[in-house]
Structure formats: C-alpha cells, structure tokens
C-alpha atoms as a PDB file:
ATOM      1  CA  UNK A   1     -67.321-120.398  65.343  1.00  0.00           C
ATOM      2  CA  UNK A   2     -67.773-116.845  64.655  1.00  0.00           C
ATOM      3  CA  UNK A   3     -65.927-116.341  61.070  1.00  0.00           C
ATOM      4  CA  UNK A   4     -69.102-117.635  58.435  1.00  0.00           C
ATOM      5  CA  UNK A   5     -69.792-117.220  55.068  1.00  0.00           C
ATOM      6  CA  UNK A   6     -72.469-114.797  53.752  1.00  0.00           C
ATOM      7  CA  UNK A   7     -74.417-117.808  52.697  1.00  0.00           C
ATOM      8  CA  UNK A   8     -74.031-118.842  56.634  1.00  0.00           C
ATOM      9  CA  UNK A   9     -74.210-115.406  57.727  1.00  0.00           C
ATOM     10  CA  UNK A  10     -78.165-115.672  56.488  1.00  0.00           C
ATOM     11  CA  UNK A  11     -79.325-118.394  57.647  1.00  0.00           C
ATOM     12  CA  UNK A  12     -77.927-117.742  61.034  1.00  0.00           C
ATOM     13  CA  UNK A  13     -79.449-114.572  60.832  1.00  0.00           C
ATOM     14  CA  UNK A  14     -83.071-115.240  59.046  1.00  0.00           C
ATOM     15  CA  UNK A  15     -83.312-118.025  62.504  1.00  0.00           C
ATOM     16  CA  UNK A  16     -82.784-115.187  64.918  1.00  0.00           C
ATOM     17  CA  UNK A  17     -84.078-112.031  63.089  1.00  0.00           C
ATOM     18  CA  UNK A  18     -87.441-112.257  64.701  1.00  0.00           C
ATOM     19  CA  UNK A  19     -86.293-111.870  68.175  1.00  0.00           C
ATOM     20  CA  UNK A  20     -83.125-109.751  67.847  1.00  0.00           C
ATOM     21  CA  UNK A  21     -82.255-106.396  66.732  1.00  0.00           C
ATOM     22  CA  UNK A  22     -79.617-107.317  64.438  1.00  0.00           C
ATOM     23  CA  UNK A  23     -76.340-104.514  63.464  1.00  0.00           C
ATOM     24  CA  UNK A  24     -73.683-104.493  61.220  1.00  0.00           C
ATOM     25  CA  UNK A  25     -70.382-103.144  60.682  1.00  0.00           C
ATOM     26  CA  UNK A  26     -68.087-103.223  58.960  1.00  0.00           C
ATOM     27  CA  UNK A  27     -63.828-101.860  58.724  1.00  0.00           C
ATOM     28  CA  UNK A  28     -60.254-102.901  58.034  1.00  0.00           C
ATOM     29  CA  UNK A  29     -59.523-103.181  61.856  1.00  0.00           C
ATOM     30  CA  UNK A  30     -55.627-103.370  61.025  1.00  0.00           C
ATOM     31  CA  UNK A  31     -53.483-103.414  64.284  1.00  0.00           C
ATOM     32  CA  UNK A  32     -56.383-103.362  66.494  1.00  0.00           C
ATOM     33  CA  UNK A  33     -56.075-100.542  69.046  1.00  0.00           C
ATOM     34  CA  UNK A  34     -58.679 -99.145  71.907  1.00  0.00           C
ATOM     35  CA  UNK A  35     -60.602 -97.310  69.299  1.00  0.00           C
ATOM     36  CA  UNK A  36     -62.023 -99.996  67.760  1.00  0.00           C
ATOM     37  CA  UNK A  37     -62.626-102.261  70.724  1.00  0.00           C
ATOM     38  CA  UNK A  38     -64.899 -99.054  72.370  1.00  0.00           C
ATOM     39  CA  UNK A  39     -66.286 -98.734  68.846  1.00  0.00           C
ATOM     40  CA  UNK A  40     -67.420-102.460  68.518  1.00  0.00           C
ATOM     41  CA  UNK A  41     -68.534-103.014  72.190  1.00  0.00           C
ATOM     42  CA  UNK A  42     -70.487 -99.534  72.064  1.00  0.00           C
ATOM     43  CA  UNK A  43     -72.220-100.622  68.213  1.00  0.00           C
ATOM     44  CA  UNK A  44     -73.238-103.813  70.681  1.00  0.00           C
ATOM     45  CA  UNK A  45     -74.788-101.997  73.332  1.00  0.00           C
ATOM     46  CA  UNK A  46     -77.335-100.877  70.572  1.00  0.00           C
ATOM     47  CA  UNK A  47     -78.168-103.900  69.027  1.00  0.00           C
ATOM     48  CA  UNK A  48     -78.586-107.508  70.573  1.00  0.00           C
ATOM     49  CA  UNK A  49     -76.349-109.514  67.749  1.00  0.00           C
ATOM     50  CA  UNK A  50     -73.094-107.342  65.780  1.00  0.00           C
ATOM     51  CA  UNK A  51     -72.389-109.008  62.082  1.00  0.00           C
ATOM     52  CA  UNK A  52     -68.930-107.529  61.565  1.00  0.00           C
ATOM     53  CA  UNK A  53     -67.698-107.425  58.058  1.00  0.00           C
ATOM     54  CA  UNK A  54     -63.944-107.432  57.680  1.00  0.00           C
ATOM     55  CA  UNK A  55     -62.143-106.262  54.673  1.00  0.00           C
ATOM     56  CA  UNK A  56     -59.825-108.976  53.357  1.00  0.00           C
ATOM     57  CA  UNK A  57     -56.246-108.589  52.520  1.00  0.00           C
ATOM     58  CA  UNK A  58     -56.989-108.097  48.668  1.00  0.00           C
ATOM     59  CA  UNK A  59     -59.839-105.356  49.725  1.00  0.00           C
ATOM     60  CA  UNK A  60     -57.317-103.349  52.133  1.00  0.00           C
ATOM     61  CA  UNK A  61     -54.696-102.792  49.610  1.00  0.00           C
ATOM     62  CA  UNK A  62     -57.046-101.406  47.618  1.00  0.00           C
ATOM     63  CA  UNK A  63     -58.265 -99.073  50.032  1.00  0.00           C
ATOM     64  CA  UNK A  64     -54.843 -98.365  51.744  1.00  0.00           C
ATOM     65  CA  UNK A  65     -52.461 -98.899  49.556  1.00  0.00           C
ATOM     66  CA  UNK A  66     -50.120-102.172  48.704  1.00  0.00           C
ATOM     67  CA  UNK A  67     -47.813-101.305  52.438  1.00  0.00           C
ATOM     68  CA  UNK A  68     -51.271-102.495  54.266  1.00  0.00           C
ATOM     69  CA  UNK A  69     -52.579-104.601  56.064  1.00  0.00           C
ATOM     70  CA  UNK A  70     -49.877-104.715  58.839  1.00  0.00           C
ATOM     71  CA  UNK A  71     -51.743-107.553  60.210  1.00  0.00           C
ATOM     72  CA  UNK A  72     -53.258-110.531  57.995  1.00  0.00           C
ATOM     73  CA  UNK A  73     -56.817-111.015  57.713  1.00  0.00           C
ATOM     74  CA  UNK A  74     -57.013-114.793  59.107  1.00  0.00           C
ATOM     75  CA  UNK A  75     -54.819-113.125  62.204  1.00  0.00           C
ATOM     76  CA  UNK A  76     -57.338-110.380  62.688  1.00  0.00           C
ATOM     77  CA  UNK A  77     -60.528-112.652  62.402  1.00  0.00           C
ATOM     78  CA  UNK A  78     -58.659-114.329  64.974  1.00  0.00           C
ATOM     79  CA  UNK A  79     -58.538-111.847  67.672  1.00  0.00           C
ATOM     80  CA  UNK A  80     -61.642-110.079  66.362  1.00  0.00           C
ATOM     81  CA  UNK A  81     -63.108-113.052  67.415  1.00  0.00           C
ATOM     82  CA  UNK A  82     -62.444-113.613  70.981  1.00  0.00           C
ATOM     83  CA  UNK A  83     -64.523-110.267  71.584  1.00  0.00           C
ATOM     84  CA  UNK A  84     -68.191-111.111  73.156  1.00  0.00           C
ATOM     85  CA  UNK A  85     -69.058-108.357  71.541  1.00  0.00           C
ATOM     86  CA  UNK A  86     -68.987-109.446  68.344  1.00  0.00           C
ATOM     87  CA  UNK A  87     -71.053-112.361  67.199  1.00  0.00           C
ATOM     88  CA  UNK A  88     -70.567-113.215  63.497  1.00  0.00           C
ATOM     89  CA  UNK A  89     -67.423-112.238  61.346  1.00  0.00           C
ATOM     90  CA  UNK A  90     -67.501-112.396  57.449  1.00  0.00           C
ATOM     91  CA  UNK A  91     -64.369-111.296  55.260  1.00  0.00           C
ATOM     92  CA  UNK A  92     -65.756-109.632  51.831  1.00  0.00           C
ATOM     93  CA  UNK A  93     -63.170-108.733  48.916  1.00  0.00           C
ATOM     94  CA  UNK A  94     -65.201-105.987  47.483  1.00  0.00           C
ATOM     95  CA  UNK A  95     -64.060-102.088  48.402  1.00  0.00           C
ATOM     96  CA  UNK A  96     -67.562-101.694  49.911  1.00  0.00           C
ATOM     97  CA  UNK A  97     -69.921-104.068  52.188  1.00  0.00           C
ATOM     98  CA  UNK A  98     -72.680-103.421  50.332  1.00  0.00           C
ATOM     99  CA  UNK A  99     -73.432-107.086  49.110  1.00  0.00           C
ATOM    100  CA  UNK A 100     -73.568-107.848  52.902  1.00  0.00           C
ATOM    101  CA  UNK A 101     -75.880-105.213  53.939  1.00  0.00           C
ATOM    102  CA  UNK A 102     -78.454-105.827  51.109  1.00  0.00           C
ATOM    103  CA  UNK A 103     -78.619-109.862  51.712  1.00  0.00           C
ATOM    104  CA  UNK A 104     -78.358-109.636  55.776  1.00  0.00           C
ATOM    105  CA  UNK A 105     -80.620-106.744  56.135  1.00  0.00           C
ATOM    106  CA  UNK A 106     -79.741-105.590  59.731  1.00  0.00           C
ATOM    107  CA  UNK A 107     -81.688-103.449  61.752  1.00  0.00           C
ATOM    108  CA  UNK A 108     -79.195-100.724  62.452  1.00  0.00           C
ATOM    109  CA  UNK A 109     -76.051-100.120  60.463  1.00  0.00           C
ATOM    110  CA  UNK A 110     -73.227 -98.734  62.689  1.00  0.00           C
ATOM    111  CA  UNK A 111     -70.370 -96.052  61.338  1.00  0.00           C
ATOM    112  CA  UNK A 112     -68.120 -93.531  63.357  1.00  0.00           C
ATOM    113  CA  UNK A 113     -68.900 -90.361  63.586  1.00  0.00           C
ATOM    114  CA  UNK A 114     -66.348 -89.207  61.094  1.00  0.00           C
ATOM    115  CA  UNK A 115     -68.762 -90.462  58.392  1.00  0.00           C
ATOM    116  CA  UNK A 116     -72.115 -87.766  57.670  1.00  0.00           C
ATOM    117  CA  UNK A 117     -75.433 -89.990  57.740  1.00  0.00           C
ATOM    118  CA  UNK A 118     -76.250 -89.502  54.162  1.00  0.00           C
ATOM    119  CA  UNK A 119     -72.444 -90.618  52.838  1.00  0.00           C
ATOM    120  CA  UNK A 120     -71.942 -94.115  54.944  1.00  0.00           C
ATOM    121  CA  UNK A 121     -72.830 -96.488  52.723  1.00  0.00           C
ATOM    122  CA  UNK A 122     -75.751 -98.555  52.941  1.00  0.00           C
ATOM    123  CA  UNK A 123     -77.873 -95.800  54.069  1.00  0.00           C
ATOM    124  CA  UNK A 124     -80.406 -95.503  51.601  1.00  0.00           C
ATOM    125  CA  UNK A 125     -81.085 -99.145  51.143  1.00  0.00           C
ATOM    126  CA  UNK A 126     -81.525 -99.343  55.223  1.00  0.00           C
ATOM    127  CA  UNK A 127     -83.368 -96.852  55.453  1.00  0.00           C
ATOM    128  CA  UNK A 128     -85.730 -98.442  52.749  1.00  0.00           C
ATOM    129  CA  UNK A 129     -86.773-101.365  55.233  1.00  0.00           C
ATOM    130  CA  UNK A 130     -87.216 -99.490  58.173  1.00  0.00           C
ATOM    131  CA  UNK A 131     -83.457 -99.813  59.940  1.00  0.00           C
ATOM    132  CA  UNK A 132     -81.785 -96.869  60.641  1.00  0.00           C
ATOM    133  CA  UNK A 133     -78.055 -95.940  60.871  1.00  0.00           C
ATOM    134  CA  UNK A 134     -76.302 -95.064  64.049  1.00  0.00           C
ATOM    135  CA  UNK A 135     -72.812 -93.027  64.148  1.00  0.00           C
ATOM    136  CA  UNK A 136     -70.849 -94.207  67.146  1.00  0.00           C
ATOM    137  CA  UNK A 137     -68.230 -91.473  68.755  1.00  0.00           C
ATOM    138  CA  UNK A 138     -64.720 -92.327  67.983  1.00  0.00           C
ATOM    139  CA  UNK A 139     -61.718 -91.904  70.273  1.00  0.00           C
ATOM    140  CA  UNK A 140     -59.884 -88.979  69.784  1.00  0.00           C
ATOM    141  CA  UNK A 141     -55.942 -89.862  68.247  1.00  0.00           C
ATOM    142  CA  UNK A 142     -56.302 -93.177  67.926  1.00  0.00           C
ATOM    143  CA  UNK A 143     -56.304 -94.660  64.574  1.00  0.00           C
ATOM    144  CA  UNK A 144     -54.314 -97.812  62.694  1.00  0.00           C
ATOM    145  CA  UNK A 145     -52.826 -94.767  60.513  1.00  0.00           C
ATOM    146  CA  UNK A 146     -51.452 -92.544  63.191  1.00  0.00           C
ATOM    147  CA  UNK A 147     -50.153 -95.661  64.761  1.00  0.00           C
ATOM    148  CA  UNK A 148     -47.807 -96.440  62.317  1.00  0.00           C
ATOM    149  CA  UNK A 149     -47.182 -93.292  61.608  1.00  0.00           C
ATOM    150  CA  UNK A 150     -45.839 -92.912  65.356  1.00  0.00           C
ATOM    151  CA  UNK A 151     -43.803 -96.008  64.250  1.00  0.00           C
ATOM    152  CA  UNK A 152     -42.056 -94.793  61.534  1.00  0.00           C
ATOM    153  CA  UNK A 153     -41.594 -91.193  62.767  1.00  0.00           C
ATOM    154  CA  UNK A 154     -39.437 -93.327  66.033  1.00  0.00           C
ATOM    155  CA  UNK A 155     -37.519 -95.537  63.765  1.00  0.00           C
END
C-alpha cells in the first residue's frame, strides 16, 4: 500500500532513514504523460526511496483553476501507484508541500529544471539539515497543459 498518511509517511520513513537516501517530490501529475514518468523514474535513480506528494483535488483548483484536475486524485494515486519507482504517495490540500518536507526531512528534494534552485520550495529548510536539491531535465513539449490544449484546439 503505497498511498499513507503523513503521520504514516514518518514512521515508515524514521524505520528506514538510516539506511536509505530518502527524496521527495512533489506535483499535480494530471493526465499523466511521458514527462512525468521520465521525471519520477530519473528523481529515483538518485535516491533509494521517492515520497511523492500529490496535490489533491481541492489543492489543484487552486493552483489551476476550477476546469482542473482532468483526472481525480483517488484515480491518479491509483496509477501513480503501480510505478516501482515510486514508493510512498501522500495527497496534501495545502498550495505548497511544505508541511511534508519539514516533518519527512528527505535527503534530496527533486524539481524540474524549469524551477531556479533558490525559488523551489523547500530549499532553504533542506539545505538547513544537510540535503540538497536536485533539478531533474524535463521533456521538451510535453506538459498536462499543452495536452489539453492540443485537445481543445482539435475539437
């Protein structure tokens, strides 16, 4: 059972933290394309356990407007799930994962490349305990927005 709540999320975490390099991420992931399944796998490679957080429904219309998510939270926790590469899924309401990343404490945060070091949040409170923050290389045209865009501009 990968979906947990924060509560679970640390003790899971405080039994393994001595032995694994533990990351975190975090996203909408609505209509889940190529681009995030290299992004996830690749944050993986660099860390030996991925803690995704995944904005609920509540927290994407706030962020994208009341049209979003395309694709229900319990439906992408769901498929997020079935991926190897990630190992513990918690849905936060809040606009930013910040609650997560001060009580889990990873070792490395992970953010696309579209984000500057300094600006992705949780930096300065990672950096604080010695975990650093990695940008991961996005994929070129591929995003949930230009997606549906595509879709409407065929309809």
């Amino acid at each position: 059972k990968k979906l947990c709540t924060l509560y679970q999320a640390k003790l899971k975490i405080d039994q393994i933290k001595n032995r694994s390099r533990i990351g975190f991420t975090n996203g909408c992931f609505d209509i889940i394309h190529s681009g995030h399944i290299k992004y996830l796998s690749k944050s993986r490679e660099n860390c030996d356990y991925l803690v995704l957080g995944l904005n609920s429904d509540s927290s994407v219309k706030k962020i994208k407007g009341n049209s979003r998510p395309i694709i229900n939270e319990e439906e992408r926790v769901f498929i997020l799930s079935k991926f190897s590469f990630v190992d513990l899924i918690i849905v936060f309401n809040e606009l930013t994962p910040i609650k997560l990343i001060k009580s889990l404490k990873p070792d490395v945060l992970f953010k696309g490349k579209d984000y500057k070091l300094e600006d992705v949040i949780g930096y300065k409170e990672i950096t604080k305990w010695g975990g650093v923050v990695k940008l991961i290389d996005l994929v070129p045209g591929k995003s949930t927005s230009s997606i549906i865009e595509r879709i409407k501009n065929e309809s």
